[in-house]
N, C-alpha and C. Protein backbone atom coordinates (compact mmCIF):
# COMPACT_ATOMS: atom_id res chain seq x y z
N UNK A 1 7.36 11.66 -5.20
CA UNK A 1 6.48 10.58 -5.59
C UNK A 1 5.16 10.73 -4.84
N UNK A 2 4.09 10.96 -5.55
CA UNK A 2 2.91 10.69 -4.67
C UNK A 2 2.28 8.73 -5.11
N UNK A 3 1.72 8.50 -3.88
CA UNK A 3 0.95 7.67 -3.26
C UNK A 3 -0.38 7.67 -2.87
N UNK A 4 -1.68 6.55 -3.28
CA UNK A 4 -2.43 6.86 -2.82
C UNK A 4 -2.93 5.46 -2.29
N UNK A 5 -2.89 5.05 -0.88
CA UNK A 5 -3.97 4.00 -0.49
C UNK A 5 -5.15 4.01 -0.10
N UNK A 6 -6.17 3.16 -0.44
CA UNK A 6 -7.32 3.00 -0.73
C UNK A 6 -8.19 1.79 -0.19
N UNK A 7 -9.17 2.23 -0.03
CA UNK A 7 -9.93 0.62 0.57
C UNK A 7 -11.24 1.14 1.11
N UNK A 8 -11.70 1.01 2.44
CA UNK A 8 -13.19 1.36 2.89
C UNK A 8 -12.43 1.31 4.76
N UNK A 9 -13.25 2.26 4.82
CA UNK A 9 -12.97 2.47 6.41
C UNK A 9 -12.91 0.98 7.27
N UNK A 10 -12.31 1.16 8.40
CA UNK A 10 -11.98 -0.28 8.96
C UNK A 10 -10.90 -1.37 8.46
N UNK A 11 -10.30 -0.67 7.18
CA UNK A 11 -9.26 -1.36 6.68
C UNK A 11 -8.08 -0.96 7.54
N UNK A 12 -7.76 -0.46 7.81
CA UNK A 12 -6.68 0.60 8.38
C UNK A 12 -5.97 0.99 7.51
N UNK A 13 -6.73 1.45 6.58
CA UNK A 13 -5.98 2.91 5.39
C UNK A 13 -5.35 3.69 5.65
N UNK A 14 -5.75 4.28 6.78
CA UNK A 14 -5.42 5.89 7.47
C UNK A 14 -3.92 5.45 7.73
N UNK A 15 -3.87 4.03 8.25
CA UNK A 15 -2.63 3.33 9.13
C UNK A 15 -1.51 3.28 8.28
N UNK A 16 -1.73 3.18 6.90
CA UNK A 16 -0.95 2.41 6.30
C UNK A 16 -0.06 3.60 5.23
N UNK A 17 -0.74 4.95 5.71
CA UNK A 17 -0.03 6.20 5.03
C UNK A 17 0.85 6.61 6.34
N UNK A 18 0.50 6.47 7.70
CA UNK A 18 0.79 6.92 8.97
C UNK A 18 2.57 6.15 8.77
N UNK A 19 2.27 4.81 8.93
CA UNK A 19 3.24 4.09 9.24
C UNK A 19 3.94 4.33 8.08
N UNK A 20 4.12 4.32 6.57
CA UNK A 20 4.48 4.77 5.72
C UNK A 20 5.64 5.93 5.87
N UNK A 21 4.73 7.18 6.02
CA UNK A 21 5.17 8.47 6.40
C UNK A 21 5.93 8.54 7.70
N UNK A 22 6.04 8.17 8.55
CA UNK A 22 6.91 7.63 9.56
C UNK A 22 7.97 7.24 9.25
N UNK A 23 7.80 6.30 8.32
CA UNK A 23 9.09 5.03 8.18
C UNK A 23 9.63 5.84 7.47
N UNK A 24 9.57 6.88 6.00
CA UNK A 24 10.03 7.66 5.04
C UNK A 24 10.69 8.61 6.20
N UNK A 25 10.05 9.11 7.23
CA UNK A 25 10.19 10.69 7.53
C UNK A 25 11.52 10.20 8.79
N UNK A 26 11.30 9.44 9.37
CA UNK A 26 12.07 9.59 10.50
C UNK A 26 13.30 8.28 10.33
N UNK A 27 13.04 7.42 9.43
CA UNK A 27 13.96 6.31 9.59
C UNK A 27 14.83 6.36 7.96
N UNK A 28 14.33 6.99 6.91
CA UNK A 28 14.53 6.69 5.73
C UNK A 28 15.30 8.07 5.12
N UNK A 29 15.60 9.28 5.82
CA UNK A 29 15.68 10.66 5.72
C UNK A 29 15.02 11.28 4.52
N UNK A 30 13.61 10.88 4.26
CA UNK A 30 12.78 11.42 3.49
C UNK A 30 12.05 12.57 3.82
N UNK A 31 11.22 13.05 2.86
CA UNK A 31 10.03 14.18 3.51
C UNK A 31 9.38 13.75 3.53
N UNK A 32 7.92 13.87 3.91
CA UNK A 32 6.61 13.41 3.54
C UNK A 32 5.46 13.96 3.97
N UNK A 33 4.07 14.13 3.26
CA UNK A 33 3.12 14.73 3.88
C UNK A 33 1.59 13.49 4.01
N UNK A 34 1.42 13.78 4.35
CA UNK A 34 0.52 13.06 4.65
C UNK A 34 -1.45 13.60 4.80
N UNK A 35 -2.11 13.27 3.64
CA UNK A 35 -3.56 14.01 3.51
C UNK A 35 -4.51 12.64 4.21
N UNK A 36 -5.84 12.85 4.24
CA UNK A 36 -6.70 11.51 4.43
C UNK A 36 -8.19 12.13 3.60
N UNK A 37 -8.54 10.97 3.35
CA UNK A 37 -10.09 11.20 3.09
C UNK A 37 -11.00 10.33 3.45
N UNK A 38 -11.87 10.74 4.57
CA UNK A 38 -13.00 9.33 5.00
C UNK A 38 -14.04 9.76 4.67
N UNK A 39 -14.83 8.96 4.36
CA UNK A 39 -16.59 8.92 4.02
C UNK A 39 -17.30 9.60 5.42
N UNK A 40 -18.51 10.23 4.97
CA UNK A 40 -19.22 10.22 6.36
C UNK A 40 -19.47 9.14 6.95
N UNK A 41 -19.93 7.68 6.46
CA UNK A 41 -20.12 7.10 7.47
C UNK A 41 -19.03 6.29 8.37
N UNK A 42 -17.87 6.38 8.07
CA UNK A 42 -16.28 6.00 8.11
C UNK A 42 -16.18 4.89 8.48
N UNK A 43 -16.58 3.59 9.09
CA UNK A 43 -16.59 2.25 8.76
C UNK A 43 -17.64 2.00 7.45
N UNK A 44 -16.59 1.15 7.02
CA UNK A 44 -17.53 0.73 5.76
C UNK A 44 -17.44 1.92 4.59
N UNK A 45 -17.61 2.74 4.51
CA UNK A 45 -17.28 3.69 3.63
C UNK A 45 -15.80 4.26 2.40
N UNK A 46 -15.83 4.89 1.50
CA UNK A 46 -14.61 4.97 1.08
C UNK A 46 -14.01 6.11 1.61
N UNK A 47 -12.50 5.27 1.58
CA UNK A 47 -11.15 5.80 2.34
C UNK A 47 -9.92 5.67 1.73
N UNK A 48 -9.12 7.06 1.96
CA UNK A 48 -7.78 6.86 1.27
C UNK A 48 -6.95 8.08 2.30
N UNK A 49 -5.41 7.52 1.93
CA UNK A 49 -4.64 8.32 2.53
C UNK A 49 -3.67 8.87 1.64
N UNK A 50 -3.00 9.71 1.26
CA UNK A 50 -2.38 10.30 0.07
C UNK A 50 -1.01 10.64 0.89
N UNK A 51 0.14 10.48 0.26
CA UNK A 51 1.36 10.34 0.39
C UNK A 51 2.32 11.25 -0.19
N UNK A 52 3.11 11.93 -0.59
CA UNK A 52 3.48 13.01 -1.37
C UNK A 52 4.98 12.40 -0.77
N UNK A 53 6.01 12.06 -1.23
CA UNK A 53 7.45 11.94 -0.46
C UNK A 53 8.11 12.87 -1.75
N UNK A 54 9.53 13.70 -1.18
CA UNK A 54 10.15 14.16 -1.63
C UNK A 54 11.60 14.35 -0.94
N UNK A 55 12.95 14.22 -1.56
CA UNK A 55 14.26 14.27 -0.85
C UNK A 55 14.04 15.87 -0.11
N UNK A 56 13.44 16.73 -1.00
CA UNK A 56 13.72 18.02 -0.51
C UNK A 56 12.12 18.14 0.24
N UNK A 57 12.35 19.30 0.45
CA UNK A 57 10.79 19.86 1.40
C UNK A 57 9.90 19.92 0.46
N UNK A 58 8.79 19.03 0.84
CA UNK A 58 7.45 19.29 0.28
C UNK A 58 6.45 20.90 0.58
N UNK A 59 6.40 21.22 -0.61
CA UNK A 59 5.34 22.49 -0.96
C UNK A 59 3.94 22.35 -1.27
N UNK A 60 3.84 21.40 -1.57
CA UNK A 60 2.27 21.37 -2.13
C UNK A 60 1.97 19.57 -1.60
N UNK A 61 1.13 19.88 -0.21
CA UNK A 61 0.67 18.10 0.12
C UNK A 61 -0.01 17.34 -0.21
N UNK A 62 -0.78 17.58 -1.38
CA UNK A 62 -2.26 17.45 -2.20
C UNK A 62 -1.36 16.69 -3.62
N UNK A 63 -2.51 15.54 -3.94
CA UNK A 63 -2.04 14.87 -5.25
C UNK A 63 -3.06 14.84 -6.18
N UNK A 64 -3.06 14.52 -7.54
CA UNK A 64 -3.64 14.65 -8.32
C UNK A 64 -3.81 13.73 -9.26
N UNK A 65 -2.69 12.95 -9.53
CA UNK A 65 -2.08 11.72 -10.35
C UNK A 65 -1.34 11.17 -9.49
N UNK A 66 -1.71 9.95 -8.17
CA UNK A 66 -0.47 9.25 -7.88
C UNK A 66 0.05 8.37 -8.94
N UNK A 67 1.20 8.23 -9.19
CA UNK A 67 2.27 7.21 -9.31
C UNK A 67 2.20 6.07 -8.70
N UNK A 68 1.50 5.31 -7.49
CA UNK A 68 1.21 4.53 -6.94
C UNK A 68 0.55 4.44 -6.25
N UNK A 69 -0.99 3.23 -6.60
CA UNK A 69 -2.15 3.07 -6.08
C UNK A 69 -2.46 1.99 -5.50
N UNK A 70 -2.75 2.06 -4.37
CA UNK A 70 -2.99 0.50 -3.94
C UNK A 70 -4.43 0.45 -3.22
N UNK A 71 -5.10 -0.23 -3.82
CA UNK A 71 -6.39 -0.60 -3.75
C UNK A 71 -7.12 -1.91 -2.89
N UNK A 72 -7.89 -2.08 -1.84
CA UNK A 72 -7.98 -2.66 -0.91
C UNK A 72 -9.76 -3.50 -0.76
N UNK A 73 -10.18 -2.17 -1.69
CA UNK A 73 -11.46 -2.63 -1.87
C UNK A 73 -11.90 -2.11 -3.45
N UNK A 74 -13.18 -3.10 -3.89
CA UNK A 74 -13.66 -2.73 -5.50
C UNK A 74 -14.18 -1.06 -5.17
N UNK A 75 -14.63 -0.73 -4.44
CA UNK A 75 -15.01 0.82 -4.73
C UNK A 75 -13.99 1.54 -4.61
N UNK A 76 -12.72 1.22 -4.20
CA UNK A 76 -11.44 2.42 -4.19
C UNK A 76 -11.25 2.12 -5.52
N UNK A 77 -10.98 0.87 -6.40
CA UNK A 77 -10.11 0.84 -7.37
C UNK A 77 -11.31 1.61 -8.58
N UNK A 78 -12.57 0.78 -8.33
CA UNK A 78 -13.25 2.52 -9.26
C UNK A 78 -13.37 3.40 -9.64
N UNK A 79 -12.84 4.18 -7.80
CA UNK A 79 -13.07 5.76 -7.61
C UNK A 79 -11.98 6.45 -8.12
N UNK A 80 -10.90 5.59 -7.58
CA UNK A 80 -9.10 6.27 -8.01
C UNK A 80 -8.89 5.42 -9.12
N UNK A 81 -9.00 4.55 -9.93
CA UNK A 81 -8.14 4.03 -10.67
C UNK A 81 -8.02 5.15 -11.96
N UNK A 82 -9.26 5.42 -12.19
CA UNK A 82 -9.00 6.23 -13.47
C UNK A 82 -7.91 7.83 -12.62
N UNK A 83 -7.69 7.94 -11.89
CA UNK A 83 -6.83 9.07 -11.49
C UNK A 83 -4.81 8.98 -11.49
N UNK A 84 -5.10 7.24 -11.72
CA UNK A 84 -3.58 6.89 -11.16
C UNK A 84 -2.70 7.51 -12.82
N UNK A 85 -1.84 7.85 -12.52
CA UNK A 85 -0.72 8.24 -13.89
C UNK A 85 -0.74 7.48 -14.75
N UNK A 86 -0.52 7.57 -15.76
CA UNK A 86 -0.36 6.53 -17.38
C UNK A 86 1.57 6.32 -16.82
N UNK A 87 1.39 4.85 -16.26
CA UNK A 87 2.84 4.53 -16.55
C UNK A 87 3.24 4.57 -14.91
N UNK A 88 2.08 4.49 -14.10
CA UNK A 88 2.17 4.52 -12.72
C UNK A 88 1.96 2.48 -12.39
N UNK A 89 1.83 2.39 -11.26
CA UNK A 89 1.92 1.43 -10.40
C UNK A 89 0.53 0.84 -10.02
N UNK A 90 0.04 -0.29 -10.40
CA UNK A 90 -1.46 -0.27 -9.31
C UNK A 90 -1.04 -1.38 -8.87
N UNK A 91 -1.23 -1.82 -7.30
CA UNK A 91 -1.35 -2.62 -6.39
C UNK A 91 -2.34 -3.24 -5.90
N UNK A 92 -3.15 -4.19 -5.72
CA UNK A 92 -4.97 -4.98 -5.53
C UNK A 92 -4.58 -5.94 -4.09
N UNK A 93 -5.47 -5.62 -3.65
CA UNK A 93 -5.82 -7.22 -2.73
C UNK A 93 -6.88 -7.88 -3.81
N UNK A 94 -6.45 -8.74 -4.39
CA UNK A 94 -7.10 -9.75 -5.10
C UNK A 94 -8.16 -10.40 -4.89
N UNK A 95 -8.70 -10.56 -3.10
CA UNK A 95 -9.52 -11.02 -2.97
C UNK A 95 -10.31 -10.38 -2.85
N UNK A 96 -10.31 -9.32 -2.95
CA UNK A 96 -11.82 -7.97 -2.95
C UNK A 96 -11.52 -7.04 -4.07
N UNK A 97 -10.37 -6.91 -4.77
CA UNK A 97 -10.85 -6.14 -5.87
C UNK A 97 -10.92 -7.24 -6.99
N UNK A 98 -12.00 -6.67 -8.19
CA UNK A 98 -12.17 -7.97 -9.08
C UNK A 98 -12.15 -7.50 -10.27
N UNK A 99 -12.06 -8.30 -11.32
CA UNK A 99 -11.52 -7.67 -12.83
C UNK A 99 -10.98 -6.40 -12.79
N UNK A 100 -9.73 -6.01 -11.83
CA UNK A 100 -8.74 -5.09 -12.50
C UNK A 100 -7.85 -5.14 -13.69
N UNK A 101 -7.43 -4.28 -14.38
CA UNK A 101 -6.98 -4.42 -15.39
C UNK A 101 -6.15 -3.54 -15.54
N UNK A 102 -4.78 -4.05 -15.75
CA UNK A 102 -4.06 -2.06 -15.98
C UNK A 102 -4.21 -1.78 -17.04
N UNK A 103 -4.10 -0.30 -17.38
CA UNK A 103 -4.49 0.54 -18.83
C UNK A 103 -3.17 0.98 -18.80
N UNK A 104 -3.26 1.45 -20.60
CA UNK A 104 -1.61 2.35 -20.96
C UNK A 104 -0.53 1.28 -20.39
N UNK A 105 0.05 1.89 -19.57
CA UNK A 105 1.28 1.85 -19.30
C UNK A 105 1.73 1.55 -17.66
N UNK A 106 0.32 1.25 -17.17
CA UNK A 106 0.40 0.95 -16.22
C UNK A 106 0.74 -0.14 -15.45
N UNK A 107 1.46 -1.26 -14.42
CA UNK A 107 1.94 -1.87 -14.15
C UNK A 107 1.10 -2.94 -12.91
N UNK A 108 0.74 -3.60 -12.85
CA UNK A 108 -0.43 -3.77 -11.99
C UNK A 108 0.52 -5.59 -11.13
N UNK A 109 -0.14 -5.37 -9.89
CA UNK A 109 0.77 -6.50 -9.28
C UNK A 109 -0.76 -6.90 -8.57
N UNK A 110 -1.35 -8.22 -7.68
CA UNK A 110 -1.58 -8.35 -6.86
C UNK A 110 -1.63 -9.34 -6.21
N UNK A 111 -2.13 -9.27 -4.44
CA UNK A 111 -2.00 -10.43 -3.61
C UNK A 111 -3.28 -10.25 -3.17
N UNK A 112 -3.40 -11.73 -2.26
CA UNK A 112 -4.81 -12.50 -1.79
C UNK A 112 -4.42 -11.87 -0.43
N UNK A 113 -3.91 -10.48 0.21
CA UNK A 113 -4.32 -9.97 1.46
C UNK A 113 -4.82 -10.67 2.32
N UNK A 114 -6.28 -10.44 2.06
CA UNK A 114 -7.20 -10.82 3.51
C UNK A 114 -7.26 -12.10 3.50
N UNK A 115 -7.06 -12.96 2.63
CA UNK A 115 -6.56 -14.47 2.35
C UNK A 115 -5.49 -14.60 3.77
N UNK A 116 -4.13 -14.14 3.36
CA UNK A 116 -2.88 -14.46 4.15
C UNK A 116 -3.05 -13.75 5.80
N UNK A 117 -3.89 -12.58 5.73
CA UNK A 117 -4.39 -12.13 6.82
C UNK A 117 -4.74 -13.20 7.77
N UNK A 118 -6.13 -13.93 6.83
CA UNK A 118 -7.15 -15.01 7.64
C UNK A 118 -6.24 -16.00 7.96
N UNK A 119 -5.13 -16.61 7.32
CA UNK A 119 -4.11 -17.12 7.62
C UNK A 119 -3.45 -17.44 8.69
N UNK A 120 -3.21 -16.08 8.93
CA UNK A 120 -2.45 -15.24 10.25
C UNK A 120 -3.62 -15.52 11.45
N UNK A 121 -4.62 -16.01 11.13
CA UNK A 121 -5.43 -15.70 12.66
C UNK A 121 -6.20 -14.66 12.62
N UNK A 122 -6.05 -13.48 11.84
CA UNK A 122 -6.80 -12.13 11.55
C UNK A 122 -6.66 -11.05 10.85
N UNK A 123 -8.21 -11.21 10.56
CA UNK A 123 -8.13 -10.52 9.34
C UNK A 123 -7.56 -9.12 9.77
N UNK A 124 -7.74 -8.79 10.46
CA UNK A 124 -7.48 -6.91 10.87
C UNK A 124 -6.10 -6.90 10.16
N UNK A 125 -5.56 -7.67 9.95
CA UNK A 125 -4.08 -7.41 9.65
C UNK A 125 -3.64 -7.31 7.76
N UNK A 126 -4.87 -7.45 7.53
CA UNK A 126 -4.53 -7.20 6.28
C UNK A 126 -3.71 -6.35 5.69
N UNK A 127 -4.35 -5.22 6.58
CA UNK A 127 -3.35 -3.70 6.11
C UNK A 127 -1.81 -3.89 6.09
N UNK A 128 -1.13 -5.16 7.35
CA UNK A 128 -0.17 -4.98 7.30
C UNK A 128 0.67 -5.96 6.06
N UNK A 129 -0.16 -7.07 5.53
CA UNK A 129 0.24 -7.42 4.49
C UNK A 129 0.45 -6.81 3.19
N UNK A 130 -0.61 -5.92 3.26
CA UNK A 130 -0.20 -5.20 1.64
C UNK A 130 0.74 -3.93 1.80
N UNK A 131 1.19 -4.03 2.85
CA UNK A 131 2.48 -2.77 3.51
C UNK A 131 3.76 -3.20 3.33
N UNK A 132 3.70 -5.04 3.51
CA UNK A 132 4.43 -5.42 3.20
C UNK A 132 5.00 -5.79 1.73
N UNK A 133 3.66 -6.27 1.14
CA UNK A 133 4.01 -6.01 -0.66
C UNK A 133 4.28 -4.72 -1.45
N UNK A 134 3.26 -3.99 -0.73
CA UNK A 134 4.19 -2.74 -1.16
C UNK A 134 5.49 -2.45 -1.23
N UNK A 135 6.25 -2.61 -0.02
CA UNK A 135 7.37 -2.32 0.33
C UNK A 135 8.19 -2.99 -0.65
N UNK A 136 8.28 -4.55 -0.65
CA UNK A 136 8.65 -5.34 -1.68
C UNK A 136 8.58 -4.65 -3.46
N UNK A 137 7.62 -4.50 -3.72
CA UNK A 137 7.44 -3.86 -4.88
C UNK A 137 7.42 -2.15 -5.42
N UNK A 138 7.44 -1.91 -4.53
CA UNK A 138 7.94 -0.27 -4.57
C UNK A 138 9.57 0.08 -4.36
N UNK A 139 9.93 -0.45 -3.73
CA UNK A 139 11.37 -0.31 -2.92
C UNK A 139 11.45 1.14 -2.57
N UNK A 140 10.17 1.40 -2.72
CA UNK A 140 9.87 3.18 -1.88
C UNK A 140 10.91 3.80 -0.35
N UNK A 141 10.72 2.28 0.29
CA UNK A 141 10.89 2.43 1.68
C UNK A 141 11.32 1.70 1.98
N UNK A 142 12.64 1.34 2.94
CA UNK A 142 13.01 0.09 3.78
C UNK A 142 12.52 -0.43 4.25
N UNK A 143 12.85 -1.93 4.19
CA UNK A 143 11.81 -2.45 5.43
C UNK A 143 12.30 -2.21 6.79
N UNK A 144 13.22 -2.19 7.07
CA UNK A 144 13.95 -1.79 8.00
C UNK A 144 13.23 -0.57 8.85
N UNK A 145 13.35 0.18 8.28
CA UNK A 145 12.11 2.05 8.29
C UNK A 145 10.57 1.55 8.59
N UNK A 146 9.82 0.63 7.82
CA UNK A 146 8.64 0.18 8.19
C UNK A 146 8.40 -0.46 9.34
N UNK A 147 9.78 -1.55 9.54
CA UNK A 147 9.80 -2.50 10.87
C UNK A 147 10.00 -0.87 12.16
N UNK A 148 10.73 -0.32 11.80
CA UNK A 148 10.76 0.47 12.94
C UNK A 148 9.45 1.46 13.55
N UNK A 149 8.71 1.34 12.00
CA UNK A 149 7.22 2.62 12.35
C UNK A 149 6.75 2.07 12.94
N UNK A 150 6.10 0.71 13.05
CA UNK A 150 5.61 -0.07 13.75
C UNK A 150 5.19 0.44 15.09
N UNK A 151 6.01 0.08 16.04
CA UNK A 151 5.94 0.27 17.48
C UNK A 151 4.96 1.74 18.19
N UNK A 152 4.10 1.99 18.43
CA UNK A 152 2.96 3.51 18.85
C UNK A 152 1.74 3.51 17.62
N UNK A 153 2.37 2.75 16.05
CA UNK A 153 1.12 2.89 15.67
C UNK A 153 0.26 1.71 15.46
N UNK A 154 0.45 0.57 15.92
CA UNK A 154 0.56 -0.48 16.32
C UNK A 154 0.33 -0.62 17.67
N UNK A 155 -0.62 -2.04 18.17
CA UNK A 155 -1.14 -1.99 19.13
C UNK A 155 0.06 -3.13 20.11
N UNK A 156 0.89 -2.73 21.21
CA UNK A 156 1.77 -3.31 21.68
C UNK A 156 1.89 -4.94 21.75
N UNK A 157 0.26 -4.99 22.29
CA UNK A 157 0.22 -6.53 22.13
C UNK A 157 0.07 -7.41 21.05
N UNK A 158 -0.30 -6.65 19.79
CA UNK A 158 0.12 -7.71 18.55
C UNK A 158 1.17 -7.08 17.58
N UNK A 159 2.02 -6.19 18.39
CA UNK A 159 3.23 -6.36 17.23
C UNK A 159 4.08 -7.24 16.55
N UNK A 160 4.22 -8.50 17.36
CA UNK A 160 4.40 -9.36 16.83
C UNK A 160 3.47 -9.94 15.14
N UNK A 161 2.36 -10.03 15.74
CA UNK A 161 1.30 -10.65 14.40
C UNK A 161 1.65 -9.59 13.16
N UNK A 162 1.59 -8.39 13.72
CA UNK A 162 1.61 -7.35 12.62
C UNK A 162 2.93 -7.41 11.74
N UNK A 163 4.25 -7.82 12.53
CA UNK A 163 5.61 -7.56 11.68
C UNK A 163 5.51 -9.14 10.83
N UNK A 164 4.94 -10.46 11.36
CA UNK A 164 4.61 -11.28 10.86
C UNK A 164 3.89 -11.26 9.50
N UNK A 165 2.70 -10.47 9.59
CA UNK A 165 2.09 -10.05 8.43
C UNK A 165 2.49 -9.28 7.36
N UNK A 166 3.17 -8.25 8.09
CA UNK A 166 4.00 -7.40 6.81
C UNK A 166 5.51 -8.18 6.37
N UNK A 167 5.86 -9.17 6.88
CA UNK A 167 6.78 -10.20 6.45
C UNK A 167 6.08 -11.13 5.55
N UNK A 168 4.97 -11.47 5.76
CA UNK A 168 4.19 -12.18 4.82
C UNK A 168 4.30 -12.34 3.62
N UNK A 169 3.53 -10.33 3.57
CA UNK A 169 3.16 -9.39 2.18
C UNK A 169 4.38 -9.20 1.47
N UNK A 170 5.59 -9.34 2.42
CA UNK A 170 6.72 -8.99 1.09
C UNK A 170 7.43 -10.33 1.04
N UNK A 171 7.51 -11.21 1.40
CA UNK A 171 8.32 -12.00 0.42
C UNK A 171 7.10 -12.98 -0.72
N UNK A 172 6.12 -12.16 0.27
CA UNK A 172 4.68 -12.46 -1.57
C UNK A 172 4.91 -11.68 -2.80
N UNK A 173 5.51 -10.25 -2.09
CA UNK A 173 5.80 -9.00 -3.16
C UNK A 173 7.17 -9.14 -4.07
N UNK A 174 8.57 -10.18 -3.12
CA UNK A 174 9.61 -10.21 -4.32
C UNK A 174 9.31 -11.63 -4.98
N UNK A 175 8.41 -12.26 -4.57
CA UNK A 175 8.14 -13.80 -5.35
C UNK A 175 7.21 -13.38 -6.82
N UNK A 176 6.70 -12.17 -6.69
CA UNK A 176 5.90 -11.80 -7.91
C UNK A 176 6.88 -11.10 -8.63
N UNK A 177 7.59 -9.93 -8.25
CA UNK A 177 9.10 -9.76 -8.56
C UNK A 177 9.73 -10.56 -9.18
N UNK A 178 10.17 -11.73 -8.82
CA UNK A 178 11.18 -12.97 -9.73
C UNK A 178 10.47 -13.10 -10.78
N UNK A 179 8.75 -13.34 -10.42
CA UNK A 179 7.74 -13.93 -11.71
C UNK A 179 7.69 -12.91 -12.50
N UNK A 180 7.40 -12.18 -12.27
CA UNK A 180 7.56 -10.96 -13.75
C UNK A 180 8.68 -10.19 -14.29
N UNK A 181 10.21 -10.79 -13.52
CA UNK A 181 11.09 -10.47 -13.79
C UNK A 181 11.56 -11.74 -15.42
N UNK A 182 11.05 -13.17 -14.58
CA UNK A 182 11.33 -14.19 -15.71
C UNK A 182 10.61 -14.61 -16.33
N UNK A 183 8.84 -13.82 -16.82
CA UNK A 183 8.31 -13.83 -17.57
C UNK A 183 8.73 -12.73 -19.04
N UNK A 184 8.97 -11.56 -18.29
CA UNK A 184 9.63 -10.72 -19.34
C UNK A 184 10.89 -11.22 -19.84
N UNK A 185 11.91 -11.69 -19.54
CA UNK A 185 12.89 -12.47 -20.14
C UNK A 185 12.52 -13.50 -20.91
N UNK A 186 11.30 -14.14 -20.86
CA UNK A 186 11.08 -14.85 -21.75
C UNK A 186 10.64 -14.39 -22.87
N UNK A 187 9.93 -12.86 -22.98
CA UNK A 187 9.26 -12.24 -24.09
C UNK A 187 10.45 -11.76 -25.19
N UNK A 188 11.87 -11.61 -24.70
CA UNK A 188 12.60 -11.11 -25.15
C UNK A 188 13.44 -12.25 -25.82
């Protein structure tokens, strides 16, 4: 499965493939590789981290079409959206990306992030909310595996806020889950 998260430097993008790839590689008995791309001016600029997981050994760490995009800011969902697969996944912080729309076959979920962040006391933590909806809505990765990446990439003194936040993002992620589980039952 490739992965691609997205946003603008200072989001902690880089963080959110790190802890990811961690949680897959060492807690989840996955593979994983892990690419980055920052802007020259790298705060403020566009940023993504690319994900590649596989049961067996990864050969090629480079993606082309993720399967799942999660978008953090309006210039990621620009730059990558037209790249994500027909029949892939897109993921939004709602409060900074605006008129997304999925195409084809694509599946599109999102949350008010930096909303539930500001919530929390701070915003920096956004990243860990949409780690947490991810998780929820991918079922990519345990949370269990994520709660454990935590600890070195994560700053000791707010691990707490951070597992708080990514607790946030996912029971935001299976509450949208139920909702589009019993909206489609109604179409049927």
């Amino acid at each position: 499965m490739d992965i691609r998260f997205s946003g603008f430097g200072g989001q902690g993008i880089i963080k959110c493939g790190l802890i990811t790839g961690k949680a897959l590689s060492l807690f989840d008995g996955k593979n994983a590789t892990l690419t980055q791309s920052i802007g020259p001016e790298a705060r403020g600029s566009a940023c993504s981290s690319q994900l590649v997981i596989s049961s067996d050994r990864v050969l090629y760490p480079y993606i082309v079409a993720p399967e799942v995009l999660v978008c953090m800011s309006q210039e990621s969902y620009e730059r990558y959206e037209p790249d994500l697969r027909d029949g892939g996944l897109l993921l939004v912080d709602e409060d900074l990306v605006r008129n997304a729309k999925p195409r084809g076959k694509t599946k599109m979920y999102s949350i008010p992030a930096t909303r539930i962040a500001e919530e929390l006391g701070n915003k920096i933590v956004m990243n860990l909310v949409m780690l947490g909806f991810f998780t929820a809505i991918t079922e990519v990765v345990s949370t269990g595996a994520m709660k454990k990446a935590l600890p070195g990439l994560v700053p000791s003194r707010s691990l707490e806020l951070n597992e708080e936040a990514f607790d946030r993002g996912y029971e935001f992620g299976r509450e949208a889950l139920a909702g589009s589980e019993k909206s489609e039952e109604a179409l049927v």
